[in-house]
PDB file of N, CA and C in Angstrom:
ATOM      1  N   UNK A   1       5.288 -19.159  29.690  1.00  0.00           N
ATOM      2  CA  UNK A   1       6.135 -19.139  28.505  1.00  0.00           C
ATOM      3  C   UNK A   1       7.036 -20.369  28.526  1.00  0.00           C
ATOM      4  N   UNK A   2       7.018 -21.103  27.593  1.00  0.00           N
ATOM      5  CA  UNK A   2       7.769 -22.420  27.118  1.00  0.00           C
ATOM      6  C   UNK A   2       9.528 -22.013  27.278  1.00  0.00           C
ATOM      7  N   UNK A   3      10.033 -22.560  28.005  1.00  0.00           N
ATOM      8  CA  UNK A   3      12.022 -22.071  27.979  1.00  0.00           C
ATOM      9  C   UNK A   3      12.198 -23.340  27.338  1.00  0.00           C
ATOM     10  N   UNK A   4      11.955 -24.187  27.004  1.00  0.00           N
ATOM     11  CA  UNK A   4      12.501 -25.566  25.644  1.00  0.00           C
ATOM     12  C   UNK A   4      12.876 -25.127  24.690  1.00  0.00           C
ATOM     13  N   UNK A   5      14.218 -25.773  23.987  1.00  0.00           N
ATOM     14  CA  UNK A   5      14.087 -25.086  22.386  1.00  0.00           C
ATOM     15  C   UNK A   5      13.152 -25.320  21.715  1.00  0.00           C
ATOM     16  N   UNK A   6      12.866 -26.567  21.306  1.00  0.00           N
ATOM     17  CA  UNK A   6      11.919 -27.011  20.577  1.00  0.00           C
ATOM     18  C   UNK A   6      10.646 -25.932  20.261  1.00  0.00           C
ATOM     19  N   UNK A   7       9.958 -26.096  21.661  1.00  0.00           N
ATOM     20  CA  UNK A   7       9.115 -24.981  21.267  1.00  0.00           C
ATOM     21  C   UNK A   7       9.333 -23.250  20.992  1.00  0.00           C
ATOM     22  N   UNK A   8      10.647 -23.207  21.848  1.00  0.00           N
ATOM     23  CA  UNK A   8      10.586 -21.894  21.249  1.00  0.00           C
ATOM     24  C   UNK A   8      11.217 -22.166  19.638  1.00  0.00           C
ATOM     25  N   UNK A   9      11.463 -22.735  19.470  1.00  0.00           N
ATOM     26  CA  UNK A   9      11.904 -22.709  17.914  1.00  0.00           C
ATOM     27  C   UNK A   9      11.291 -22.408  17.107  1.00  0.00           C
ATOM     28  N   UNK A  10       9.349 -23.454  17.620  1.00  0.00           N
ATOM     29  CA  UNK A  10       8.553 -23.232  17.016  1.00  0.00           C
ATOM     30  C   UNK A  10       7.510 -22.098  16.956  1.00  0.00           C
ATOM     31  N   UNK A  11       7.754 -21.296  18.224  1.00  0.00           N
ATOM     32  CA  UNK A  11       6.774 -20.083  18.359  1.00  0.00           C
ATOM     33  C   UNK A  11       7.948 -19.085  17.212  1.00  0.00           C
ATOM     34  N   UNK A  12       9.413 -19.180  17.024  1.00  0.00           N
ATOM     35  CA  UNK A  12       9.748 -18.079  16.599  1.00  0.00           C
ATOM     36  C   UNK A  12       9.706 -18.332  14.715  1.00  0.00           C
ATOM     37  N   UNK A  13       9.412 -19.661  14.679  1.00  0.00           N
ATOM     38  CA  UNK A  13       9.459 -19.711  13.160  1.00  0.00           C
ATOM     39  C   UNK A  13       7.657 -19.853  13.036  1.00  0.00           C
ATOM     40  N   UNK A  14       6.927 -19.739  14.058  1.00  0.00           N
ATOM     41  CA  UNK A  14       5.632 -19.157  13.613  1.00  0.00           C
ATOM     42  C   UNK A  14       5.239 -17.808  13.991  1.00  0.00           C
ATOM     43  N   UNK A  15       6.076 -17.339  14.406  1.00  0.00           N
ATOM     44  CA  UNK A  15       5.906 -15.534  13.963  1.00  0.00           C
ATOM     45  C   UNK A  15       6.636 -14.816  12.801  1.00  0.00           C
ATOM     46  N   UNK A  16       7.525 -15.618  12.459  1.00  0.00           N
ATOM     47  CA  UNK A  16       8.333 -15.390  11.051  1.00  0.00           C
ATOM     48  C   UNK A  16       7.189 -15.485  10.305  1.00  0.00           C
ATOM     49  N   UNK A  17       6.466 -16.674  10.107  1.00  0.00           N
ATOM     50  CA  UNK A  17       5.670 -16.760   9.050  1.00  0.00           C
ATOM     51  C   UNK A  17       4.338 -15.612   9.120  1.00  0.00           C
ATOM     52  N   UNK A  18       4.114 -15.555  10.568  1.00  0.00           N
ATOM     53  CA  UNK A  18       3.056 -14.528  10.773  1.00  0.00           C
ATOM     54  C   UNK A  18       3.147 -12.917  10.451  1.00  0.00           C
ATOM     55  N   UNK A  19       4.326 -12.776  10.508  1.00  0.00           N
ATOM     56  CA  UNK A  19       4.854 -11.489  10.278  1.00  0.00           C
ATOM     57  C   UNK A  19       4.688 -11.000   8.747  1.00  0.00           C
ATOM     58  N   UNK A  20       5.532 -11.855   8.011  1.00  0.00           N
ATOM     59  CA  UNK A  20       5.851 -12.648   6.853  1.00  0.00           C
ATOM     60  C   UNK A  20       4.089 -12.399   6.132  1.00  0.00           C
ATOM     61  N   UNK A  21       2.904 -12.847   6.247  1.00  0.00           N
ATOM     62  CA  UNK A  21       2.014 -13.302   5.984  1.00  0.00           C
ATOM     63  C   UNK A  21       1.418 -11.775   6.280  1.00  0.00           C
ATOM     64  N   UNK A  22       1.751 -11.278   7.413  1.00  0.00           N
ATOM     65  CA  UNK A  22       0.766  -9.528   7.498  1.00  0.00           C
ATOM     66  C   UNK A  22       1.699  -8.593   6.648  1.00  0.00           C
ATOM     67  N   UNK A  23       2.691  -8.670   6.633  1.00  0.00           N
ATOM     68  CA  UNK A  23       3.610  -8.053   5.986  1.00  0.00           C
ATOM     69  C   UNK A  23       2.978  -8.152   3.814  1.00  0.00           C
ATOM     70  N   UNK A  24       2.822  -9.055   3.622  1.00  0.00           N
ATOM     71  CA  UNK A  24       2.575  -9.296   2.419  1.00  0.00           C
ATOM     72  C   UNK A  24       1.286  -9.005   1.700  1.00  0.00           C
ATOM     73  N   UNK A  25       0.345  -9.049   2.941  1.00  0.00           N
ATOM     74  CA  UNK A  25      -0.782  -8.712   2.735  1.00  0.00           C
ATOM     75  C   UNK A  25      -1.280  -7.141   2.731  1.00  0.00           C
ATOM     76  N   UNK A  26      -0.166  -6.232   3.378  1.00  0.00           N
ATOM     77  CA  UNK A  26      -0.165  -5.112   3.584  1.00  0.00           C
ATOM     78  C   UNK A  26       0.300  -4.446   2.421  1.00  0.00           C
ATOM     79  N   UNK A  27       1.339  -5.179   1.936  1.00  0.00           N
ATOM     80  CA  UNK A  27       1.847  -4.776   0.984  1.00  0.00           C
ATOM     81  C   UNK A  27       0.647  -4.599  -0.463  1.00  0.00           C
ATOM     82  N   UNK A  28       0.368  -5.783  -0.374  1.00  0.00           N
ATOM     83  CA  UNK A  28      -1.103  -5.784  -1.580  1.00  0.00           C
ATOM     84  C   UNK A  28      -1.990  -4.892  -1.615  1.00  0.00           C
ATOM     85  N   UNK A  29      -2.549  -4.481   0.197  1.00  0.00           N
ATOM     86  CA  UNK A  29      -3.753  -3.960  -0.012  1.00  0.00           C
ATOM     87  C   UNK A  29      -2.942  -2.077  -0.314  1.00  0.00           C
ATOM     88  N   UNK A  30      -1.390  -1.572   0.114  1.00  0.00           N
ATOM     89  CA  UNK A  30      -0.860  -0.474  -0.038  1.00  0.00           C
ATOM     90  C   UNK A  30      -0.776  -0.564  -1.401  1.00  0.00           C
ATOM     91  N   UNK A  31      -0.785  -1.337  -2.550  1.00  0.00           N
ATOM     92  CA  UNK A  31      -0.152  -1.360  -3.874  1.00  0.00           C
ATOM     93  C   UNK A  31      -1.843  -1.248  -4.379  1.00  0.00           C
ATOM     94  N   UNK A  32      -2.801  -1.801  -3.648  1.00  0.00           N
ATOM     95  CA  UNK A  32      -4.472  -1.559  -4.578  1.00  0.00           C
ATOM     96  C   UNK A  32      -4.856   0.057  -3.735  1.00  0.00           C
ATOM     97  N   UNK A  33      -4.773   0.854  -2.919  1.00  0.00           N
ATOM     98  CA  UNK A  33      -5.023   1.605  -2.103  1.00  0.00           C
ATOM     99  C   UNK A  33      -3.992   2.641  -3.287  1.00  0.00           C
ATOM    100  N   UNK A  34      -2.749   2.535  -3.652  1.00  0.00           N
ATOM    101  CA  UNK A  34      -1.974   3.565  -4.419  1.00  0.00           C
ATOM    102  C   UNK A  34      -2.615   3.520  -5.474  1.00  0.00           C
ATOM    103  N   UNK A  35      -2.830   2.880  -6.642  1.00  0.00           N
ATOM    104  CA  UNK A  35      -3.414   2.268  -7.802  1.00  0.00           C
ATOM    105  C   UNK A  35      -5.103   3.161  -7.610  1.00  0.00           C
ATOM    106  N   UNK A  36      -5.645   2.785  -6.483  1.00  0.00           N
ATOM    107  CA  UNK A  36      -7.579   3.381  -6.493  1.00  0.00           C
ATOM    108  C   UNK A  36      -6.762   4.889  -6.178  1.00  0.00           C
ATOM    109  N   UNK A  37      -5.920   5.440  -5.929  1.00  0.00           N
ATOM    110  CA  UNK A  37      -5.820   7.249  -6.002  1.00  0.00           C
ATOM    111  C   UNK A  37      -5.307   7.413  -6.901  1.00  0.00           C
ATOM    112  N   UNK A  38      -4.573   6.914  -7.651  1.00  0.00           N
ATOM    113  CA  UNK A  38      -4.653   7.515  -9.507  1.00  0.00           C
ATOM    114  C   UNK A  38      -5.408   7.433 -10.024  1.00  0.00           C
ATOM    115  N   UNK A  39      -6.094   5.908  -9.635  1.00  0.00           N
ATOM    116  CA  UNK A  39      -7.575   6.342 -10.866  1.00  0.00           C
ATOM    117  C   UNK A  39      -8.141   7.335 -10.364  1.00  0.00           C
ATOM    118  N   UNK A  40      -8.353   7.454  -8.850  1.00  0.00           N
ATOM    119  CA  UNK A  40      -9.103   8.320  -8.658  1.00  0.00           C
ATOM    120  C   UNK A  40      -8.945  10.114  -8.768  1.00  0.00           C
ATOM    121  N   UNK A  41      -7.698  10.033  -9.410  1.00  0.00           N
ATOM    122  CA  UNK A  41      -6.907  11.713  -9.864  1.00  0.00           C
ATOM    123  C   UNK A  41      -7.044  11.961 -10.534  1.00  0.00           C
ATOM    124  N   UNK A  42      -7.036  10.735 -11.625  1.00  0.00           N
ATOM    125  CA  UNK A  42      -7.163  10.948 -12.907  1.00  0.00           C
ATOM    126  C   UNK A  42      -8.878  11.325 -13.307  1.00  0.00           C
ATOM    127  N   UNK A  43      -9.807  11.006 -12.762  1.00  0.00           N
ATOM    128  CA  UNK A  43     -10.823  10.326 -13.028  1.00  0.00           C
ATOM    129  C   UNK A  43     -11.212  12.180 -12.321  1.00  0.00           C
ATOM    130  N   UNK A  44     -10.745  12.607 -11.059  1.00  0.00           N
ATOM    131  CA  UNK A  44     -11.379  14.056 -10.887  1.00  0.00           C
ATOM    132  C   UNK A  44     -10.366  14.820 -12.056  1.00  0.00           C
ATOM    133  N   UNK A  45      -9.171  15.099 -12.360  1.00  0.00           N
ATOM    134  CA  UNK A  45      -8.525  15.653 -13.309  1.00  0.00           C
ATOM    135  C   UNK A  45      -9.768  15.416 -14.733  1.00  0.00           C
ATOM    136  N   UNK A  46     -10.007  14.611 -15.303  1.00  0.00           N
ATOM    137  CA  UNK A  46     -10.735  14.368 -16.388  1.00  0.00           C
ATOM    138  C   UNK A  46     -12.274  14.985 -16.054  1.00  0.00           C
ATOM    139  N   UNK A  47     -13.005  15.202 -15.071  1.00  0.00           N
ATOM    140  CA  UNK A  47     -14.030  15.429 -15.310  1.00  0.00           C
ATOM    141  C   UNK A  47     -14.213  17.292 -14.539  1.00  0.00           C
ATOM    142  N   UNK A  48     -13.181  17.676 -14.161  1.00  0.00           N
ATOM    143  CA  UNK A  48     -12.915  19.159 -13.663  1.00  0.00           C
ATOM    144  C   UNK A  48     -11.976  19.684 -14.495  1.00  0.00           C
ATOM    145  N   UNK A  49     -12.699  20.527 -15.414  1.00  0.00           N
ATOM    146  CA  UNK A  49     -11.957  20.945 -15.972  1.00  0.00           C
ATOM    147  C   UNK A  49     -10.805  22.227 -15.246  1.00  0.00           C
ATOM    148  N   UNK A  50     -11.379  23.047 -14.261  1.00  0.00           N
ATOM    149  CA  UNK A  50     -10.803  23.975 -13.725  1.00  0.00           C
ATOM    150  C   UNK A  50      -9.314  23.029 -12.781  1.00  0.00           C
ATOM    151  N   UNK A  51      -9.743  22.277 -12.226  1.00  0.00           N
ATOM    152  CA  UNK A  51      -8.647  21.366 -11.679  1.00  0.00           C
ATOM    153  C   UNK A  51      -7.616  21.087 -12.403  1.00  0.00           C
ATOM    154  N   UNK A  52      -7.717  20.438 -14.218  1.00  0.00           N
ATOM    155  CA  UNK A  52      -7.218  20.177 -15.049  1.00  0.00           C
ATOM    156  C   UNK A  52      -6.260  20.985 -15.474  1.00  0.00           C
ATOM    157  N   UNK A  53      -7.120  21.991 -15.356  1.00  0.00           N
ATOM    158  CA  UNK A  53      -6.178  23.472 -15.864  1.00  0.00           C
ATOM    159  C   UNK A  53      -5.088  23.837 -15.074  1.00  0.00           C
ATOM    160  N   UNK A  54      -5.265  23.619 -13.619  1.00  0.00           N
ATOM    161  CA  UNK A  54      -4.205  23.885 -12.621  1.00  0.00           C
ATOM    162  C   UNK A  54      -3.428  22.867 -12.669  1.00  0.00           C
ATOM    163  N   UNK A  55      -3.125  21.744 -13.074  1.00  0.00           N
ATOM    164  CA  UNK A  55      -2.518  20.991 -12.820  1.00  0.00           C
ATOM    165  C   UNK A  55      -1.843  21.014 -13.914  1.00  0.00           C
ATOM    166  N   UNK A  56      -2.194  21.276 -14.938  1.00  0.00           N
ATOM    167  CA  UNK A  56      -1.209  21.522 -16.399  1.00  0.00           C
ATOM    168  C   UNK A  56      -0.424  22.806 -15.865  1.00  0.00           C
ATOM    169  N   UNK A  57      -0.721  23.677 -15.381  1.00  0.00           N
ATOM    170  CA  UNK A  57      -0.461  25.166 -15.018  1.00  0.00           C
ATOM    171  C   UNK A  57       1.018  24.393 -14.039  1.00  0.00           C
ATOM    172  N   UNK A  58       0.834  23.664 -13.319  1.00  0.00           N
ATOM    173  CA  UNK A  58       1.415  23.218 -11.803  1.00  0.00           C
ATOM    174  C   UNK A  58       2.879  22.462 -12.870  1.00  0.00           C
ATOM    175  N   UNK A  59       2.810  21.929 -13.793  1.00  0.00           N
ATOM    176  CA  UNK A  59       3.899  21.192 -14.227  1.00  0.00           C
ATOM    177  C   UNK A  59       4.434  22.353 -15.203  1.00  0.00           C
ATOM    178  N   UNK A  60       3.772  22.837 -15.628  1.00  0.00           N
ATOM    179  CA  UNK A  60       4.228  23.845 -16.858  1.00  0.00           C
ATOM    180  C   UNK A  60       3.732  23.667 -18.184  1.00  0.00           C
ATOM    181  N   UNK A  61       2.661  22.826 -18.235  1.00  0.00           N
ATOM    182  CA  UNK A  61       2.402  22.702 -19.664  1.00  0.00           C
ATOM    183  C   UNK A  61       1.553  23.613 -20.100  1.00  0.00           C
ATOM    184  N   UNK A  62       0.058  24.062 -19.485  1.00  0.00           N
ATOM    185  CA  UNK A  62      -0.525  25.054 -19.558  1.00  0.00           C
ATOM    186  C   UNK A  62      -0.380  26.521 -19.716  1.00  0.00           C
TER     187      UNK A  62
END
């Protein structure tokens, strides 16, 4: 392990960015991963009708 600043300067502002970089990417694939289970709720809600029914039942509209 490097004890210089220099380099540690540079290992800690390249894990910032690394962090930074998984962090963002996680975020994307959690925001397309939330997004594919509504369609995909919606999409069993719409084609079950018995499901449909409970779920109107479940909020109160039914």
């Amino acid at each position: 392990m490097p004890t210089d600043m220099s380099s540690l300067l540079v290992l800690g502002i390249g894990a910032a960015i690394l962090l930074w970089l998984v962090f963002s990417v996680m975020k994307k694939l959690f925001g397309l991963a939330l997004v594919a289970a509504l369609v995909f709720g919606g999409y069993m809600l719409w084609t079950n009708p018995d499901l449909q029914q409970r779920a109107l039942d479940l909020i109160g509209i039914g």
